[in-house]
Protein backbone atom coordinates (compact mmCIF):
# COMPACT_ATOMS: atom_id res chain seq x y z
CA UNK A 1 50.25 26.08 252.44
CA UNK A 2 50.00 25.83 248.80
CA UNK A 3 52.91 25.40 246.23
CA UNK A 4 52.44 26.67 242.94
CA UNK A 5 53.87 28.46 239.44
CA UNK A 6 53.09 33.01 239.27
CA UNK A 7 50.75 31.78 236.48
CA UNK A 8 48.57 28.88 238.47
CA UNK A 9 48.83 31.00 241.78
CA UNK A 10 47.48 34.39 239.84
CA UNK A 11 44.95 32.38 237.17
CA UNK A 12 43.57 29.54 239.27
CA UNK A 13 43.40 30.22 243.32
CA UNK A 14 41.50 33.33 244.78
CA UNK A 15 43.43 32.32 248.26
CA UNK A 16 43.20 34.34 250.91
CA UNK A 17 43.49 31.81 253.59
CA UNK A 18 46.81 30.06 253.20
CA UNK A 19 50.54 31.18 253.17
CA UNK A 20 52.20 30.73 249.73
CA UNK A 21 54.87 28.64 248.07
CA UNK A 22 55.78 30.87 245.07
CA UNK A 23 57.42 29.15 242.18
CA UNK A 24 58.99 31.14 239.59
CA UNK A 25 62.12 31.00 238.25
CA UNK A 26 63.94 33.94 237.47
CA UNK A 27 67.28 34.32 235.02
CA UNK A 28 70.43 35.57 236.73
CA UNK A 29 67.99 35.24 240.39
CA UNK A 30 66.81 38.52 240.46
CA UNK A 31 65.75 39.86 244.09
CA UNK A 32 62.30 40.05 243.30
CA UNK A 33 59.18 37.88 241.80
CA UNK A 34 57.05 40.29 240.01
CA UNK A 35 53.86 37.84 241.21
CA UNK A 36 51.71 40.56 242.90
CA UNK A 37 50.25 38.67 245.88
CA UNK A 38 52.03 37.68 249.14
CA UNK A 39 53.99 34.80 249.81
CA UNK A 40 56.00 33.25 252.13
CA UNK A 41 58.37 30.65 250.80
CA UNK A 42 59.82 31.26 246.85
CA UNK A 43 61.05 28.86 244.80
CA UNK A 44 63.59 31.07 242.50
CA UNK A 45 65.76 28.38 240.54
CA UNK A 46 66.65 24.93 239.92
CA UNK A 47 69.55 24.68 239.54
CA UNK A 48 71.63 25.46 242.74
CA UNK A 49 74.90 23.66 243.20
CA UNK A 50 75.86 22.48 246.57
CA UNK A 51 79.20 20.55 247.72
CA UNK A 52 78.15 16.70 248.08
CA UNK A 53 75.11 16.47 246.44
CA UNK A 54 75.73 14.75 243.02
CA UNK A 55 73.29 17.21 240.17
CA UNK A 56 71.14 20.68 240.72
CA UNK A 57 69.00 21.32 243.53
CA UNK A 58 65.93 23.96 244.02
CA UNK A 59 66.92 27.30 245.64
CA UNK A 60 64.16 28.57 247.84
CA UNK A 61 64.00 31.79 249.82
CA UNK A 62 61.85 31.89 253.15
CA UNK A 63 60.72 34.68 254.62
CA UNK A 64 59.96 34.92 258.46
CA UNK A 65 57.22 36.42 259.64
């Protein structure tokens, strides 16, 4: 798999081989990335709150194939 930002996915890799880990933050987590090629995990936002963890956490969206 490999993890990167829209810009170093769509500037640096010509990847045709391995699933992608799309990070790119969005304000107000819109429902879509406008990054044009596939991608199987996205990394949307930072700054998720959940109930007994003490500061932000990533909020990621997988989807299933």
């Amino acid at each position: 798999m490999i993890y990167g930002s829209k810009l170093y996915l769509e500037k640096a890799w010509d990847n045709k081989t391995y699933p992608v880990w799309l990070a790119h933050y969005i304000p107000n987590y819109k429902d879509k990335s406008s990054y044009e090629g596939n991608y199987i995990l996205w990394q949307l936002a930072s700054d998720g709150i959940i109930d007994g963890i003490n500061g932000y956490v990533d909020i990621d969206i997988y989807y299933k194939k």
